[in-house]
C-alpha atoms as a PDB file:
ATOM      1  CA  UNK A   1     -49.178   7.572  40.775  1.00  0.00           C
ATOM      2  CA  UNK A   2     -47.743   5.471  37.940  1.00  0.00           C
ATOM      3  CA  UNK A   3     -47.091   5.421  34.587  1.00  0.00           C
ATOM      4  CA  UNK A   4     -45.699   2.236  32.857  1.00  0.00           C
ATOM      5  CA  UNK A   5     -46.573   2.188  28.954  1.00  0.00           C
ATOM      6  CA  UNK A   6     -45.164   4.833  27.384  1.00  0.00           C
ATOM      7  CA  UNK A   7     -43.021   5.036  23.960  1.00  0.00           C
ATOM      8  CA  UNK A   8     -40.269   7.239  22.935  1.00  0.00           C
ATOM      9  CA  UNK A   9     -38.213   8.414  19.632  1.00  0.00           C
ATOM     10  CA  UNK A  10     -36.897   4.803  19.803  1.00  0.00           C
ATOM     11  CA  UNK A  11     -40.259   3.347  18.352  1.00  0.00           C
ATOM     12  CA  UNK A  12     -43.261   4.744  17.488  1.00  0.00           C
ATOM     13  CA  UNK A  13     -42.649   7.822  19.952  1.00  0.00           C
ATOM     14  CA  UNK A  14     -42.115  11.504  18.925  1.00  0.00           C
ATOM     15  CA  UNK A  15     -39.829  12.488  22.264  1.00  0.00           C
ATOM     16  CA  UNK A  16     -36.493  11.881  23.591  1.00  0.00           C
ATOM     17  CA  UNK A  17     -36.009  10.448  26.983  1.00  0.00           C
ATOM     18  CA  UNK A  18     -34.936  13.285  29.086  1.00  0.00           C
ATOM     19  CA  UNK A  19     -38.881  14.832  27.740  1.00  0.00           C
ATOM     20  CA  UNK A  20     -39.919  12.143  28.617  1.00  0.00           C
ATOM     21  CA  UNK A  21     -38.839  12.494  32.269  1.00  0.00           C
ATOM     22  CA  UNK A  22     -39.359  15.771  32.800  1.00  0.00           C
ATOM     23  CA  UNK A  23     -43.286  15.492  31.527  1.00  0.00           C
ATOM     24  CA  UNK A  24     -43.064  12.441  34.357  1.00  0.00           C
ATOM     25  CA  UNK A  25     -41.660  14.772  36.951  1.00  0.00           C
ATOM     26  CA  UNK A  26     -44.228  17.373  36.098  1.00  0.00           C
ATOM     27  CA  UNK A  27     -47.170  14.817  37.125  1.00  0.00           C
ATOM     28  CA  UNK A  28     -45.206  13.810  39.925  1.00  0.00           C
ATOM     29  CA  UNK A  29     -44.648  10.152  39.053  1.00  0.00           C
ATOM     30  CA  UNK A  30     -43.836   7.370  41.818  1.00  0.00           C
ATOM     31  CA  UNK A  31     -43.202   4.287  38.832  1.00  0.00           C
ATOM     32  CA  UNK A  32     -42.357   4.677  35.116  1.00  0.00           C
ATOM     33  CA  UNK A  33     -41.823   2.157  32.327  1.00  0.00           C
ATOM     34  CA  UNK A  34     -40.625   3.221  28.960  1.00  0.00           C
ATOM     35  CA  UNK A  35     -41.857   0.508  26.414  1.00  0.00           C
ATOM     36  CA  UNK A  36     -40.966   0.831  22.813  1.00  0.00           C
ATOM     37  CA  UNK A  37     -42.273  -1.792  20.843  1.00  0.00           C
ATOM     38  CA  UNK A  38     -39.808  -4.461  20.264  1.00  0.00           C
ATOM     39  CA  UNK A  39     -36.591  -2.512  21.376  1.00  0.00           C
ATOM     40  CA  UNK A  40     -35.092  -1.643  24.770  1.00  0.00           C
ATOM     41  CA  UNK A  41     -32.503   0.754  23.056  1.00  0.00           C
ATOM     42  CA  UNK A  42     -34.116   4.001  25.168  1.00  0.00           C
ATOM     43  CA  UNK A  43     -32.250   2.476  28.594  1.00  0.00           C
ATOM     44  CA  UNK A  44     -29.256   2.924  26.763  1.00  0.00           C
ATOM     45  CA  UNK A  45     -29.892   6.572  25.873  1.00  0.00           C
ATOM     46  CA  UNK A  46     -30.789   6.612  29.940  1.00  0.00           C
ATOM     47  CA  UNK A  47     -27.502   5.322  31.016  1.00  0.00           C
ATOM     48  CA  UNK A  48     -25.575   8.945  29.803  1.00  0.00           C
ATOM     49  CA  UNK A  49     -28.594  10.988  31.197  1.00  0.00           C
ATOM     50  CA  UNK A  50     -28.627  12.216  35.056  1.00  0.00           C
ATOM     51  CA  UNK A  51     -31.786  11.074  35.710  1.00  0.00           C
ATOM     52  CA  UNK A  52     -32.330  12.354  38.793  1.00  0.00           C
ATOM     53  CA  UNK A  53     -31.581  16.216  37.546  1.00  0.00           C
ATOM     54  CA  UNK A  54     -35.130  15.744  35.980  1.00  0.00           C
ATOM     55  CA  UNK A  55     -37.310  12.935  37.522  1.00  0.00           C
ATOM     56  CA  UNK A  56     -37.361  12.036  40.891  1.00  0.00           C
ATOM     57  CA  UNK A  57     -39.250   8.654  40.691  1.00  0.00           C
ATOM     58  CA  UNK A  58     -37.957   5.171  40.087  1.00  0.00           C
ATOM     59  CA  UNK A  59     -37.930   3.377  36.307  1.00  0.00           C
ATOM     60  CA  UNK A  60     -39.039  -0.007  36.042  1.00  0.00           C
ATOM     61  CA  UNK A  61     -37.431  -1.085  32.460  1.00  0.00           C
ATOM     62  CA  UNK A  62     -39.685  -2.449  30.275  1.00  0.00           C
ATOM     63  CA  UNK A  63     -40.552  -3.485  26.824  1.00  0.00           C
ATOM     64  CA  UNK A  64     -44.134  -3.866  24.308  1.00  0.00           C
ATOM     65  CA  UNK A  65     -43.369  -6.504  22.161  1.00  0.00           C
ATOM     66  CA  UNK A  66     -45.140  -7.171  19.078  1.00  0.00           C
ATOM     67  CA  UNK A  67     -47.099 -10.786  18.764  1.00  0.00           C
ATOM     68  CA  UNK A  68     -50.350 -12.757  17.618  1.00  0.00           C
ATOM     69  CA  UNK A  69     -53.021 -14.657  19.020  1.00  0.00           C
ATOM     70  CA  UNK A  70     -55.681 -16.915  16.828  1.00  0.00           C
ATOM     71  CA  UNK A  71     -53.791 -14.913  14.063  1.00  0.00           C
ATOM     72  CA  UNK A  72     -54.588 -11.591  14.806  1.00  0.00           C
ATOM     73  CA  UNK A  73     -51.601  -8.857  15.774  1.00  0.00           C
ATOM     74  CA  UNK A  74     -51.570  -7.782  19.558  1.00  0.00           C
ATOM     75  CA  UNK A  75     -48.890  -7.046  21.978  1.00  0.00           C
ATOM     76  CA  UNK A  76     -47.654  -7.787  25.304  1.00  0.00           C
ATOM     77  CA  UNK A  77     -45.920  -5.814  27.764  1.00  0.00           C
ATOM     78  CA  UNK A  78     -42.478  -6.772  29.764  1.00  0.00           C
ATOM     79  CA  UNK A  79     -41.507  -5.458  33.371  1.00  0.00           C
ATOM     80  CA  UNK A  80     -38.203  -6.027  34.880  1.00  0.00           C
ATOM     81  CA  UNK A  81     -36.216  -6.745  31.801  1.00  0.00           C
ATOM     82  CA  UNK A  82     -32.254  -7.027  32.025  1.00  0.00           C
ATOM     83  CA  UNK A  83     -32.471  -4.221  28.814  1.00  0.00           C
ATOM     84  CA  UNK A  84     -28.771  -5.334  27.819  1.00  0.00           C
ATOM     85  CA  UNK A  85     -30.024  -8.617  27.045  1.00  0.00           C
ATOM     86  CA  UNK A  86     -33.131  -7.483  25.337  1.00  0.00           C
ATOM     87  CA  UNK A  87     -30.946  -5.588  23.531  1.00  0.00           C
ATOM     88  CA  UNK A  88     -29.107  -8.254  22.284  1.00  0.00           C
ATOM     89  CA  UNK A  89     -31.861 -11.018  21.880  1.00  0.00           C
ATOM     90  CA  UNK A  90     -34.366  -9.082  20.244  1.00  0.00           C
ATOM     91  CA  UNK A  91     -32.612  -8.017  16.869  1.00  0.00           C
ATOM     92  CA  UNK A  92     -32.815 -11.892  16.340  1.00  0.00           C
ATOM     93  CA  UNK A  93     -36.598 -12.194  16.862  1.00  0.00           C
ATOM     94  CA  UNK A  94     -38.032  -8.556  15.360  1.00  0.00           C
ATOM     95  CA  UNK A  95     -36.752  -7.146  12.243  1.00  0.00           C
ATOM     96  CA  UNK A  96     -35.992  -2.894  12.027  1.00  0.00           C
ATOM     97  CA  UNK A  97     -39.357  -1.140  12.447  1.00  0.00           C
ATOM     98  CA  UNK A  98     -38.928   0.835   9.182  1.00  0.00           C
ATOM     99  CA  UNK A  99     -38.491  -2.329   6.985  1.00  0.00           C
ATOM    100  CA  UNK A 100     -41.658  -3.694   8.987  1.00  0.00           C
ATOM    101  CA  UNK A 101     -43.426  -0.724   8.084  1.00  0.00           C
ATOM    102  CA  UNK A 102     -42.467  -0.517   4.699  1.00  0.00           C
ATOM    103  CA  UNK A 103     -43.487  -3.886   4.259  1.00  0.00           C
ATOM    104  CA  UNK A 104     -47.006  -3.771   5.886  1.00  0.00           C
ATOM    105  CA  UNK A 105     -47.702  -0.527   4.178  1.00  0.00           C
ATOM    106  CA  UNK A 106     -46.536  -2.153   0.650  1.00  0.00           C
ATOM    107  CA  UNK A 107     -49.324  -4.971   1.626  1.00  0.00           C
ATOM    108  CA  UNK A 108     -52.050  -3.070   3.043  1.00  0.00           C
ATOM    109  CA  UNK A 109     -51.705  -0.804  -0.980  1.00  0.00           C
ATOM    110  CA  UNK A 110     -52.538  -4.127  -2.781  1.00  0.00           C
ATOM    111  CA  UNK A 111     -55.449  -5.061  -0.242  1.00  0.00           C
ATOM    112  CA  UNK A 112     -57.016  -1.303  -0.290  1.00  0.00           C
ATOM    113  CA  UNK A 113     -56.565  -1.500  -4.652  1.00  0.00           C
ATOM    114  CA  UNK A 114     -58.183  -4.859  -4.461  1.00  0.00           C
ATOM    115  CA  UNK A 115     -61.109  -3.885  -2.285  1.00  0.00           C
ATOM    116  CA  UNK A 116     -61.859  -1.047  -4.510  1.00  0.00           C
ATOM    117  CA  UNK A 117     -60.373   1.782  -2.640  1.00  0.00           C
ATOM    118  CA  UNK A 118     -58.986   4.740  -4.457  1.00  0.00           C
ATOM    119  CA  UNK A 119     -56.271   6.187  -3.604  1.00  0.00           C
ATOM    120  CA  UNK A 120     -53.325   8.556  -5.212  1.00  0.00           C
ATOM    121  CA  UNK A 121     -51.277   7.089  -8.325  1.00  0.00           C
ATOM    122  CA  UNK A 122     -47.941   7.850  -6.244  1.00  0.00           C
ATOM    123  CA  UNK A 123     -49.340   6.555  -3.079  1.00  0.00           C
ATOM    124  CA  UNK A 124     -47.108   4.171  -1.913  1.00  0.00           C
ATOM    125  CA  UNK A 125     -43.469   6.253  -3.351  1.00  0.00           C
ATOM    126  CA  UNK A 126     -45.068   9.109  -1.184  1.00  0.00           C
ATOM    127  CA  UNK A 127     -45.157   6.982   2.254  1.00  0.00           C
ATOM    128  CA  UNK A 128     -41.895   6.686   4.469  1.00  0.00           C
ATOM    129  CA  UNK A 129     -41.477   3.963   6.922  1.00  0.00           C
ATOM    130  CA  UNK A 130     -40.254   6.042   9.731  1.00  0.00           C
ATOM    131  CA  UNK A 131     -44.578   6.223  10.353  1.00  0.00           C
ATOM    132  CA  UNK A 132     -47.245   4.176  10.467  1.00  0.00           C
ATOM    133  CA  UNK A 133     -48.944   2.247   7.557  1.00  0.00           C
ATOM    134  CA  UNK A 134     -52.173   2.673   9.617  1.00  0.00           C
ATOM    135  CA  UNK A 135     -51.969   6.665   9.751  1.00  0.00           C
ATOM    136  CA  UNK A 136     -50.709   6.982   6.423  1.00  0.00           C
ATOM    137  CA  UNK A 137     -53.297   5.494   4.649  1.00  0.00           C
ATOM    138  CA  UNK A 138     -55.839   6.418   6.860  1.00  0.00           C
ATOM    139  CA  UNK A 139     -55.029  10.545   5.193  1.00  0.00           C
ATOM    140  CA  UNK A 140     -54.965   8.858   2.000  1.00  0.00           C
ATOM    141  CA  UNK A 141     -58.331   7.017   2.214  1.00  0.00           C
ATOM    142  CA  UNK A 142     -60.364   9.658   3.535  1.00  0.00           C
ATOM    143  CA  UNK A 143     -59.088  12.515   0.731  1.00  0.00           C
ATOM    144  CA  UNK A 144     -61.958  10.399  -1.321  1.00  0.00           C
ATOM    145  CA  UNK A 145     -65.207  10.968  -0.310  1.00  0.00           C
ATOM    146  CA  UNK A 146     -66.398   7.604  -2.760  1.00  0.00           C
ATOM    147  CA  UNK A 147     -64.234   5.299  -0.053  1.00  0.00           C
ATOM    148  CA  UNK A 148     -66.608   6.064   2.734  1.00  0.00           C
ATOM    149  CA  UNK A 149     -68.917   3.575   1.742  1.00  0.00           C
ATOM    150  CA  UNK A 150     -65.651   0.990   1.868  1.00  0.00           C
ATOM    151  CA  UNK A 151     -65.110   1.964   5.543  1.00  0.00           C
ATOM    152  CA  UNK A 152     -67.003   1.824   9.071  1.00  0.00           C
ATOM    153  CA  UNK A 153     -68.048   5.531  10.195  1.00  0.00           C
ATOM    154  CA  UNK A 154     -65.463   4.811  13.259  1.00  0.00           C
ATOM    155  CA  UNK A 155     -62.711   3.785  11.320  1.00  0.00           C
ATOM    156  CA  UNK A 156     -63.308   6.550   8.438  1.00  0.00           C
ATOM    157  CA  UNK A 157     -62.671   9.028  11.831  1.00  0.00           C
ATOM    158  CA  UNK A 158     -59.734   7.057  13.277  1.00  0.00           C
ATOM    159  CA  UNK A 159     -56.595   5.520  11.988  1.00  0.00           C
ATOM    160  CA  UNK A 160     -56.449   3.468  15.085  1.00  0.00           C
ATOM    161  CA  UNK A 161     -59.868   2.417  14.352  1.00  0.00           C
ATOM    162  CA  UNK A 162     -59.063   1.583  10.477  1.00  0.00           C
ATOM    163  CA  UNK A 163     -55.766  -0.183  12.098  1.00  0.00           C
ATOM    164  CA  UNK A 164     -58.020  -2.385  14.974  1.00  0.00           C
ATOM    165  CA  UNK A 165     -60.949  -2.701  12.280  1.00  0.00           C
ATOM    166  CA  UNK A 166     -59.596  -3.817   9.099  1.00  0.00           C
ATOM    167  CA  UNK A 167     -55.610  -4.579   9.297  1.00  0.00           C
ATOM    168  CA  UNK A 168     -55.656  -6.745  12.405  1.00  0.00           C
ATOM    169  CA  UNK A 169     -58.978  -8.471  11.872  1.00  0.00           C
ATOM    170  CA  UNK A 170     -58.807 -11.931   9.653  1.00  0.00           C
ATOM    171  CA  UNK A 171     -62.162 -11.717   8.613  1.00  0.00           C
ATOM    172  CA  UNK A 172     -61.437  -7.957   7.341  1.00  0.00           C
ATOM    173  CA  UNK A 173     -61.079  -6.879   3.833  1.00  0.00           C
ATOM    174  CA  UNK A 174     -58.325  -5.285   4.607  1.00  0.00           C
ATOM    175  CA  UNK A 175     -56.434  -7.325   7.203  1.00  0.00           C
ATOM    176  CA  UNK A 176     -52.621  -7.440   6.483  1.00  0.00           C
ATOM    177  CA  UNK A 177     -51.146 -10.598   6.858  1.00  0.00           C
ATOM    178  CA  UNK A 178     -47.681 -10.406   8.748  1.00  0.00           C
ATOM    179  CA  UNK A 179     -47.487 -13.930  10.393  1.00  0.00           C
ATOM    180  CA  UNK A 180     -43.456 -13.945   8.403  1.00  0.00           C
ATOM    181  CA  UNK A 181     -42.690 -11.178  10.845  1.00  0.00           C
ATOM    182  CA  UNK A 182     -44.320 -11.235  14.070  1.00  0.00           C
ATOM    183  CA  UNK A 183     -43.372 -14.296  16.287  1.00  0.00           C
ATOM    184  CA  UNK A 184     -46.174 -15.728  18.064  1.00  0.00           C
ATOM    185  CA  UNK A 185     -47.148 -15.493  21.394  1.00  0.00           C
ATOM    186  CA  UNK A 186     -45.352 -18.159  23.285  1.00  0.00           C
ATOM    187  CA  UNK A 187     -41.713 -16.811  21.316  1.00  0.00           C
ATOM    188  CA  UNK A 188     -42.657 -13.279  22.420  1.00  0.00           C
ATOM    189  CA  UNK A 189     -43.617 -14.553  26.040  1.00  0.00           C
ATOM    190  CA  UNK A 190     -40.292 -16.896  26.142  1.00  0.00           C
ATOM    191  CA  UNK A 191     -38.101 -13.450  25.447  1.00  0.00           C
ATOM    192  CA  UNK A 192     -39.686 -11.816  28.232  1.00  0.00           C
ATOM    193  CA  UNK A 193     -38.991 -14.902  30.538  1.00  0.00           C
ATOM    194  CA  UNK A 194     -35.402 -15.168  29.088  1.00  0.00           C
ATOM    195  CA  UNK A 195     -34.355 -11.472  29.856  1.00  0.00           C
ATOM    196  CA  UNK A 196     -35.846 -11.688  33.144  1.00  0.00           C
ATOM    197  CA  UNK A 197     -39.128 -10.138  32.896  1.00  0.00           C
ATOM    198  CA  UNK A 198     -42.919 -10.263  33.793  1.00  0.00           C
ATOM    199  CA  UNK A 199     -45.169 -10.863  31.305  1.00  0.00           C
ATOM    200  CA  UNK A 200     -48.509  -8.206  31.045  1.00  0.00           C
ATOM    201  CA  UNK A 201     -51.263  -8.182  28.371  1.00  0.00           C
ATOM    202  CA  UNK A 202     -51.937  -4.382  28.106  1.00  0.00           C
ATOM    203  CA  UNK A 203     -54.903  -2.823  26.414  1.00  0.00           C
ATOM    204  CA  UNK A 204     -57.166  -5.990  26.096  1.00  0.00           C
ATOM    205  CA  UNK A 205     -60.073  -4.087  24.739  1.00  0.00           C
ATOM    206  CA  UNK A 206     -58.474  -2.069  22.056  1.00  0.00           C
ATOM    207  CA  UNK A 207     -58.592  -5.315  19.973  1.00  0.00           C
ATOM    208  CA  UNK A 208     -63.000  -4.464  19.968  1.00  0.00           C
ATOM    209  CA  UNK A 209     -65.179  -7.302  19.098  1.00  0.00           C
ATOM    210  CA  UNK A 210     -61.933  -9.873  19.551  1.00  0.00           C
ATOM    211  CA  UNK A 211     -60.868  -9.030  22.866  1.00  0.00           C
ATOM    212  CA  UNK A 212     -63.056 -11.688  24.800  1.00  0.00           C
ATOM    213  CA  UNK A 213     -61.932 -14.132  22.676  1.00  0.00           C
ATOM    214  CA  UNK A 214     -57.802 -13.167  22.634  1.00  0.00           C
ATOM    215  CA  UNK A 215     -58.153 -12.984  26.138  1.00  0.00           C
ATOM    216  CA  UNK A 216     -59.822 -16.187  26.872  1.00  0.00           C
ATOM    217  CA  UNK A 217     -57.472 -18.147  24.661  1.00  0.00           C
ATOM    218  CA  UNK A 218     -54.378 -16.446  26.653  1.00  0.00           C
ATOM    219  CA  UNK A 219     -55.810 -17.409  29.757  1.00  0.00           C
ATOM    220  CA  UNK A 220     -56.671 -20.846  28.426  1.00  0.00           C
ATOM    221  CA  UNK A 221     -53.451 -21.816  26.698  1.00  0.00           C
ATOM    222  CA  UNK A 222     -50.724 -19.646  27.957  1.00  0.00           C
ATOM    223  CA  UNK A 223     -49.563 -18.550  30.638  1.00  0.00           C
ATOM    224  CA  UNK A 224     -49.621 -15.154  31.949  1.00  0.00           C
ATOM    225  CA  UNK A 225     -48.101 -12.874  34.916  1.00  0.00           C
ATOM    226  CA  UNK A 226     -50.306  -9.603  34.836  1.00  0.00           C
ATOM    227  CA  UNK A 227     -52.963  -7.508  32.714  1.00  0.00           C
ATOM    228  CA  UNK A 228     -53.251  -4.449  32.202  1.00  0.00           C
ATOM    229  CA  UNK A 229     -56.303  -2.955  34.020  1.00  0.00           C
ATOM    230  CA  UNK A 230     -56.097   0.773  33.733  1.00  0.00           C
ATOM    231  CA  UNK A 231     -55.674   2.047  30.548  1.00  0.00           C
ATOM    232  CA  UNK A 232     -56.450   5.331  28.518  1.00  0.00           C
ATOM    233  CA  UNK A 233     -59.292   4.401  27.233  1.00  0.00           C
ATOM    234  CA  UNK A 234     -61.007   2.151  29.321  1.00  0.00           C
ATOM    235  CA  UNK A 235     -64.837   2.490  30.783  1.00  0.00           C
ATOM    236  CA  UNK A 236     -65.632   1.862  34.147  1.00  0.00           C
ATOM    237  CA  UNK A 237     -67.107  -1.190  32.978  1.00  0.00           C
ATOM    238  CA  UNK A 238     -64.168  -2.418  31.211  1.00  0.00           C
ATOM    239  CA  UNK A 239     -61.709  -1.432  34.153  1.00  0.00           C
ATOM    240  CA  UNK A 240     -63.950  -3.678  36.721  1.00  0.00           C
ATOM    241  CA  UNK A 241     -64.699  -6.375  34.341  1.00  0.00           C
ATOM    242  CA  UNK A 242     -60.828  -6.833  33.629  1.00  0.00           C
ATOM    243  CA  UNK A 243     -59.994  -6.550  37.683  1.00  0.00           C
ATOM    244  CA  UNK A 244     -62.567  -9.059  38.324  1.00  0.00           C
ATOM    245  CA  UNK A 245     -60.889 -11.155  35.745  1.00  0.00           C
ATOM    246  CA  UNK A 246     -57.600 -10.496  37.379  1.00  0.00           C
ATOM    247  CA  UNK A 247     -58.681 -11.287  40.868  1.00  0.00           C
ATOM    248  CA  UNK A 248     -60.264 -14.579  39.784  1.00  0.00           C
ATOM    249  CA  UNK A 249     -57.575 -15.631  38.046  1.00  0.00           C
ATOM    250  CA  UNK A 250     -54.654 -14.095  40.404  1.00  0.00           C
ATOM    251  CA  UNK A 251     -52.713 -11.902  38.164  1.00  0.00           C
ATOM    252  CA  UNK A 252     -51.412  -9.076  39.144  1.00  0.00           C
ATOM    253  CA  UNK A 253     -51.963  -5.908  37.931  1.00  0.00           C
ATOM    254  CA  UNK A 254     -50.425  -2.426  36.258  1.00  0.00           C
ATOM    255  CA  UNK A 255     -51.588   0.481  34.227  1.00  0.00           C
ATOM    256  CA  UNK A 256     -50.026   3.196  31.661  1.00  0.00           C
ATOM    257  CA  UNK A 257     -51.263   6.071  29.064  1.00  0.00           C
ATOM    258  CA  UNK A 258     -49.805   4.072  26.060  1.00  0.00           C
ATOM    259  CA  UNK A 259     -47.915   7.797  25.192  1.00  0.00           C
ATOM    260  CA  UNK A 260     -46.614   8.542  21.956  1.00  0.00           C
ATOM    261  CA  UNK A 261     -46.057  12.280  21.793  1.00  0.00           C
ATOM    262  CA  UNK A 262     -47.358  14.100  18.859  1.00  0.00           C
ATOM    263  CA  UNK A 263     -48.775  10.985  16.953  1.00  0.00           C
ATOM    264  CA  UNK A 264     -51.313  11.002  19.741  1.00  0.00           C
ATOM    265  CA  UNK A 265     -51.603  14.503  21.040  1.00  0.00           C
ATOM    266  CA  UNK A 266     -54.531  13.581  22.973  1.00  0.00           C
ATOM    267  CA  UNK A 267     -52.852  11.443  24.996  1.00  0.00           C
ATOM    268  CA  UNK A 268     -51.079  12.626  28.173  1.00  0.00           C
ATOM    269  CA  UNK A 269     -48.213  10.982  30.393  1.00  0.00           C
ATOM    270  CA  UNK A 270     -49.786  10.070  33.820  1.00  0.00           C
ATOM    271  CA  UNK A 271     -52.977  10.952  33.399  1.00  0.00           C
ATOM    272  CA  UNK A 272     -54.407   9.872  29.487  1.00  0.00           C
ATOM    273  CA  UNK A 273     -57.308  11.623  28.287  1.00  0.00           C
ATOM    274  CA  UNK A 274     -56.937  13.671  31.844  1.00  0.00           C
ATOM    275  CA  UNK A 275     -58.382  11.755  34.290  1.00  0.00           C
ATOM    276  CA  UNK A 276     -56.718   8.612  34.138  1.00  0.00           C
ATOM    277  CA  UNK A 277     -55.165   7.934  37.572  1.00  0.00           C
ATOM    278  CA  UNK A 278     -52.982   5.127  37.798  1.00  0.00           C
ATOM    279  CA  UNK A 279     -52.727   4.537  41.760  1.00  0.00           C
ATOM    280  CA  UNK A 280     -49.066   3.434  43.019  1.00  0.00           C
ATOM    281  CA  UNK A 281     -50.724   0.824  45.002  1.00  0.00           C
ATOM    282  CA  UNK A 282     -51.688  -1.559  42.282  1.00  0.00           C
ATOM    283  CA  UNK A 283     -47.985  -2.197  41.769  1.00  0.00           C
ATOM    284  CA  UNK A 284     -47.204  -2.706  45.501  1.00  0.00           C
ATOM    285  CA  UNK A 285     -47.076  -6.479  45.491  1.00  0.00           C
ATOM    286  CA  UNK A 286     -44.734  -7.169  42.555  1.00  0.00           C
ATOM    287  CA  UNK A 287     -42.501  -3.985  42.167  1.00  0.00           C
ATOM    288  CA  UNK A 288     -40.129  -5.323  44.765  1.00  0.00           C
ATOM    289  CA  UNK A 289     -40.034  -8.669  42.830  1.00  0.00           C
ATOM    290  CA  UNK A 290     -38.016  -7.323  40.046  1.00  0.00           C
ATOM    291  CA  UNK A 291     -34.747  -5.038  38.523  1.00  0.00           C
ATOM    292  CA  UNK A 292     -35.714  -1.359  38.818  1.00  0.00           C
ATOM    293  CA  UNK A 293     -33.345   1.118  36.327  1.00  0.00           C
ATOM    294  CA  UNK A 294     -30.233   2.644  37.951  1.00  0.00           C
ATOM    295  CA  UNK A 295     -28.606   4.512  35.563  1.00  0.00           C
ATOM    296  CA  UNK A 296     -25.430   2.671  34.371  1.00  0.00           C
ATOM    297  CA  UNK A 297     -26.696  -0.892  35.836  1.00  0.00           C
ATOM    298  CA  UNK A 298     -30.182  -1.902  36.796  1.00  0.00           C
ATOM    299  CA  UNK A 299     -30.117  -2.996  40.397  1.00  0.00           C
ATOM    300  CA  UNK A 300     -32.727  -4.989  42.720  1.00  0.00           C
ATOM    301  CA  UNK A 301     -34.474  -2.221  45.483  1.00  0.00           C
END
């Protein structure tokens, strides 16, 4: 089995990478890729860690990398990345998450007071950037009953709704325009290709009513090594309409929990909701193509 989206303390994670491997260990993990969005900094936590004292599978370093498509936020994934040089490049693409999400959350409080929402006087001096804009507000919204007429019933229940619903949708009241600090898709794609990596499109139908039409224009105007077929919270529907799409479009094909720890406790490593399972096999005809993780230098196997 396989695991290769998962985030740690050096993003939008809650756990440190030697957790991290020792929940992978525990589910007895062939392939892992850590992911943090827009940083590769958790291989260098790796490089001082004995790996092999608590996971006994291989690492495939990789990165989620923030971008848009027909202007609305999505990411894609990287496999195979020399980390160094992501480490280096990136800085010069993605500004520090906290300033990001100090920013974003600064916007999204003038959208939410012009759209009538009410919120606390002291909202915004009460929110720190080391969480997201999405989740904060989300507790802040729904302490007053009078914005649930504002709000979807899904999105008034989920902050990853609220986020997929309103922030990242143009034609949302309360989409939050961040085209000054997300690079677009071809940049984010080009960083990939320049630190040696494959380039995946995870999650494709977490972006709801939009995802046909992201995914079309990828496939149409960009190009593309893999998609993301098994995911946490795909149907059975979703998972064989995406294969399909990978098979007739020959793109190969990987699958991860998208774990974050504590800021989605529902959400397990390996197996998602519990019965996610992310066969080893569906990596078998790239894995060999590119640099696995080996502690103080990342090798080919």
């Amino acid at each position: 089995m396989v695991d290769l989206h998962i985030h740690t303390h050096h993003s939008d994670g809650t756990e440190d990478c030697v957790s991290i491997l020792k929940k992978c260990e525990e589910k007895n993990l062939d392939y892992i890729s850590i992911t943090d969005h827009n940083t590769a900094t958790a291989y260098k936590e790796l490089e001082n860690i004995n790996i092999s004292e608590y996971f006994n599978g291989k690492i495939i370093p990789g990165i989620e990398l923030n971008t848009k498509i027909l202007n609305i936020p999505i990411e894609i994934l990287g496999y195979g990345i020399d980390y160094n040089k992501m480490c280096e490049l990136a800085p010069n693409i993605y500004i520090d998450s906290s300033k990001r999400n100090l920013i974003e959350a600064e916007r999204l409080y003038n959208k939410c007071i012009k759209y009538g929402i009410v919120l606390d006087d002291d909202c915004l001096e009460k929110y720190t950037p080391d969480s997201f804009a999405s989740g904060f507000f989300h507790k802040q919204i729904t302490k007053y009953k009078e914005n649930k007429k504002l709000i979807s019933v899904e999105a008034w229940e989920s902050s990853k709704i609220l986020y997929r619903q309103y922030m990242s949708d143009p034609n949302a009241p309360l989409y939050v325009e961040m085209d000054d600090l997300v690079p677009d898709f071809e940049t984010a794609c080009s960083l990939i290709r320049q630190c040696g990596g494959l380039v995946f499109v995870p999650h494709i139908y977490e972006y709801k009513h939009n995802s046909s039409a992201i995914l079309n224009y990828i496939l149409e105007h960009h190009s593309i090594d893999g998609i993301e077929c098994y995911y946490t919270t795909f149907s059975n529907e979703q998972y064989n309409e995406i294969l399909q799409i990978c098979k007739n479009n020959n793109l190969l094909i990987s699958g991860g929990t998208d774990f974050h720890g504590t800021f989605r406790p529902e959400v397990n490593i390996g197996n998602g909701y519990g019965n996610l399972l992310i066969p080893t096999e569906i990596i078998s005809n790239w894995v060999s193509t590119i640099k696995l993780f080996n502690n103080k230098e990342v090798s080919y196997e």
